[in-house]
Protein backbone atom coordinates (compact mmCIF):
# COMPACT_ATOMS: atom_id res chain seq x y z
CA UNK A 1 14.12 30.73 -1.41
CA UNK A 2 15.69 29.19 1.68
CA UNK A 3 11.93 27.92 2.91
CA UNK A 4 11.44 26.25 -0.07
CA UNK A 5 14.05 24.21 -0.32
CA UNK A 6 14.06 23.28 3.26
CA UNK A 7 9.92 21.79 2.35
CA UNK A 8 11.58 20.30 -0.03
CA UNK A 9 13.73 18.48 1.72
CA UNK A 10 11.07 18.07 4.46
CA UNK A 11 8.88 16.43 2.02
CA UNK A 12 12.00 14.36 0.41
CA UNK A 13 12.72 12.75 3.67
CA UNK A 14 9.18 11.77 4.70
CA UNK A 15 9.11 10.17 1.54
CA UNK A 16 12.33 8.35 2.29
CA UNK A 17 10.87 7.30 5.42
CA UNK A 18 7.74 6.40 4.40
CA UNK A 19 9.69 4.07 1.56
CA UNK A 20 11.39 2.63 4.10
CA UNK A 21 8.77 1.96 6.35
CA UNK A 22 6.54 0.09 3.91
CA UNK A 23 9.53 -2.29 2.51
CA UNK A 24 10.07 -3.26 6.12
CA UNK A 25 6.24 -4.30 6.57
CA UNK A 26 6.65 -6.18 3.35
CA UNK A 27 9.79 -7.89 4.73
CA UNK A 28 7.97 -8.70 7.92
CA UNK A 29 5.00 -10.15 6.28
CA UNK A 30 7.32 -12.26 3.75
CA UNK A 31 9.01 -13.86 7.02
């Protein structure tokens, strides 16, 4: 149970990141 929810979390952060990531490309681009 434990080593799901830690993938889960894995795959929750890389999201975040890659979220984060691609709106500051966009912002660079825009400037």
């Amino acid at each position: 149970m434990s080593t799901i929810i830690s993938y889960f979390i894995f795959l929750l952060v890389l999201l975040i990141l890659t979220l984060v990531l691609f709106i500051g490309l966009s912002n660079i681009r825009l400037i």
